[in-house]
Protein backbone atom coordinates (compact mmCIF):
# COMPACT_ATOMS: atom_id res chain seq x y z
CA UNK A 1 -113.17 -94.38 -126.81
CA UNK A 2 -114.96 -91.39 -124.56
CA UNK A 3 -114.85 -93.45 -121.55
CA UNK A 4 -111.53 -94.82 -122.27
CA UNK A 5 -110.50 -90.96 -122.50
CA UNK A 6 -112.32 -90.35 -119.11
CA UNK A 7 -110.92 -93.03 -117.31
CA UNK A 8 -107.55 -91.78 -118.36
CA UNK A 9 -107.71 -88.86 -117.16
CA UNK A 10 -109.27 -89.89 -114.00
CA UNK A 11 -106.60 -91.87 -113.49
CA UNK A 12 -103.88 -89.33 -114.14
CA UNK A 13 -105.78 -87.03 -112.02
CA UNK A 14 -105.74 -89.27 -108.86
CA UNK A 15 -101.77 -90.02 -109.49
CA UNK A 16 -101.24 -86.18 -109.24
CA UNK A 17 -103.58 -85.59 -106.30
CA UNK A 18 -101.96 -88.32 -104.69
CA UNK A 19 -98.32 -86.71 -105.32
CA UNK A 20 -99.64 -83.46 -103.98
CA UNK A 21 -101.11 -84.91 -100.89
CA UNK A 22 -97.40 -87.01 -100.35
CA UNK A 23 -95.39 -83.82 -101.00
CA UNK A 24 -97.48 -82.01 -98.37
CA UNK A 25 -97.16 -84.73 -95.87
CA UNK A 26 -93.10 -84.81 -96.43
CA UNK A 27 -93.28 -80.96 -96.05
CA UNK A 28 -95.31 -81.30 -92.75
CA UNK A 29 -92.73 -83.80 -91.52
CA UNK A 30 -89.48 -82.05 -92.56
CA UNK A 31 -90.92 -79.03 -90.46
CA UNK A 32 -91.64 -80.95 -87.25
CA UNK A 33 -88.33 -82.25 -87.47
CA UNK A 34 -86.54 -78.89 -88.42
CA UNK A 35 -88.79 -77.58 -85.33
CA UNK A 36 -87.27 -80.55 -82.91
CA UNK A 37 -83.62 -79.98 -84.17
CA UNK A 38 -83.69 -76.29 -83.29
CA UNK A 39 -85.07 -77.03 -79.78
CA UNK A 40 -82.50 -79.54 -79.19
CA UNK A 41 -79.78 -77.17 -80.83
CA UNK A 42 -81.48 -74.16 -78.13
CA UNK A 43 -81.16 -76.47 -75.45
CA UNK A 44 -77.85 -76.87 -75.80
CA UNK A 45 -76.69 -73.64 -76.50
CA UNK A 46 -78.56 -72.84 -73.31
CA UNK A 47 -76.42 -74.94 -71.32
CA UNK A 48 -73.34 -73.88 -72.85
CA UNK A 49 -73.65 -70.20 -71.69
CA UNK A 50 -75.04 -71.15 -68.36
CA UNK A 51 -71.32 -73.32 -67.96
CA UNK A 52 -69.52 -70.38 -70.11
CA UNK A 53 -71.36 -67.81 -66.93
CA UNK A 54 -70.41 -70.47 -64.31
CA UNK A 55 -66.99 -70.64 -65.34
CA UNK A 56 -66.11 -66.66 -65.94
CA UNK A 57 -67.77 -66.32 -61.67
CA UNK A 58 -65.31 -68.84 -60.44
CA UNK A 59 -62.52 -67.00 -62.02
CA UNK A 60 -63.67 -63.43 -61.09
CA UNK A 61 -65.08 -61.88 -64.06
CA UNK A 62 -68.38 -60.70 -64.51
CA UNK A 63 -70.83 -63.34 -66.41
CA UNK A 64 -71.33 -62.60 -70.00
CA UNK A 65 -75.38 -62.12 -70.34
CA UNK A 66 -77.36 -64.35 -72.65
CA UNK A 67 -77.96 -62.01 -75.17
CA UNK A 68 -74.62 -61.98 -76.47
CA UNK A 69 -73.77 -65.45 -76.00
CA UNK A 70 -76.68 -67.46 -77.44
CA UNK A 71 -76.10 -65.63 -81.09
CA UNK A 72 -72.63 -67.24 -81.08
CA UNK A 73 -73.69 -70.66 -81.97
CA UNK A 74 -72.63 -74.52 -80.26
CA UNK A 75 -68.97 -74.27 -82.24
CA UNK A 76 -67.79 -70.62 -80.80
CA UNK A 77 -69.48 -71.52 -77.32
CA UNK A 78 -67.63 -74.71 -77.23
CA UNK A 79 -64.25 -73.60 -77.53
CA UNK A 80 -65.17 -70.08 -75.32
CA UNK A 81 -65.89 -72.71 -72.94
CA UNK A 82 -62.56 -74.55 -73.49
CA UNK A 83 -60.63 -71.42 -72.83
CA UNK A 84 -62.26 -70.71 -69.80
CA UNK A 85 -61.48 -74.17 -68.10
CA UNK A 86 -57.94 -74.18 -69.31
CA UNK A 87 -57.56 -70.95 -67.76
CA UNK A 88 -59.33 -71.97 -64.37
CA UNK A 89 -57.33 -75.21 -64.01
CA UNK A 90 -53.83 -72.90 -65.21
CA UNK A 91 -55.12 -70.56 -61.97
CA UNK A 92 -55.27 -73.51 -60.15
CA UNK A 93 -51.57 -74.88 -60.68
């Protein structure tokens, strides 16, 4: 019965070590991924502001620095970047 016990709980025990070490592996992953989504989500921000700068020189105005871009996010820099070629190609007409 006392080994029976024992090898109960040693199984028990290895189930829940084995959980722990799977929960820390998903944890390690779901970081390196969060990690590769932000520097893809940087990257393009990044070139979003250098086109938003690009576009407000060829029209005259004085480029808007990084630090107030880059907090804006991909959504507002898309459509600031929208405005500004619909304006340039209405200048152009």
């Amino acid at each position: 019965y006392d080994q029976r016990e024992k090898a109960q709980r040693d199984y028990e025990w290895a189930i829940s070590g084995a959980r722990e070490e799977g929960r820390e592996e998903g944890r390690e992953e779901g970081r390196e991924e969060g990690r590769e989504e932000g520097r893809e989500e940087g990257r393009e921000e990044g070139k979003l502001a250098g086109q938003i700068q690009l576009l407000e020189q060829l029209l005259g105005e004085a480029p808007t620095g990084d630090g107030e871009l880059l907090p804006q996010g991909i959504d507002a820099l898309t459509k600031r970047m929208s405005d500004l070629q619909k304006r340039l190609r209405d200048r152009e007409s």
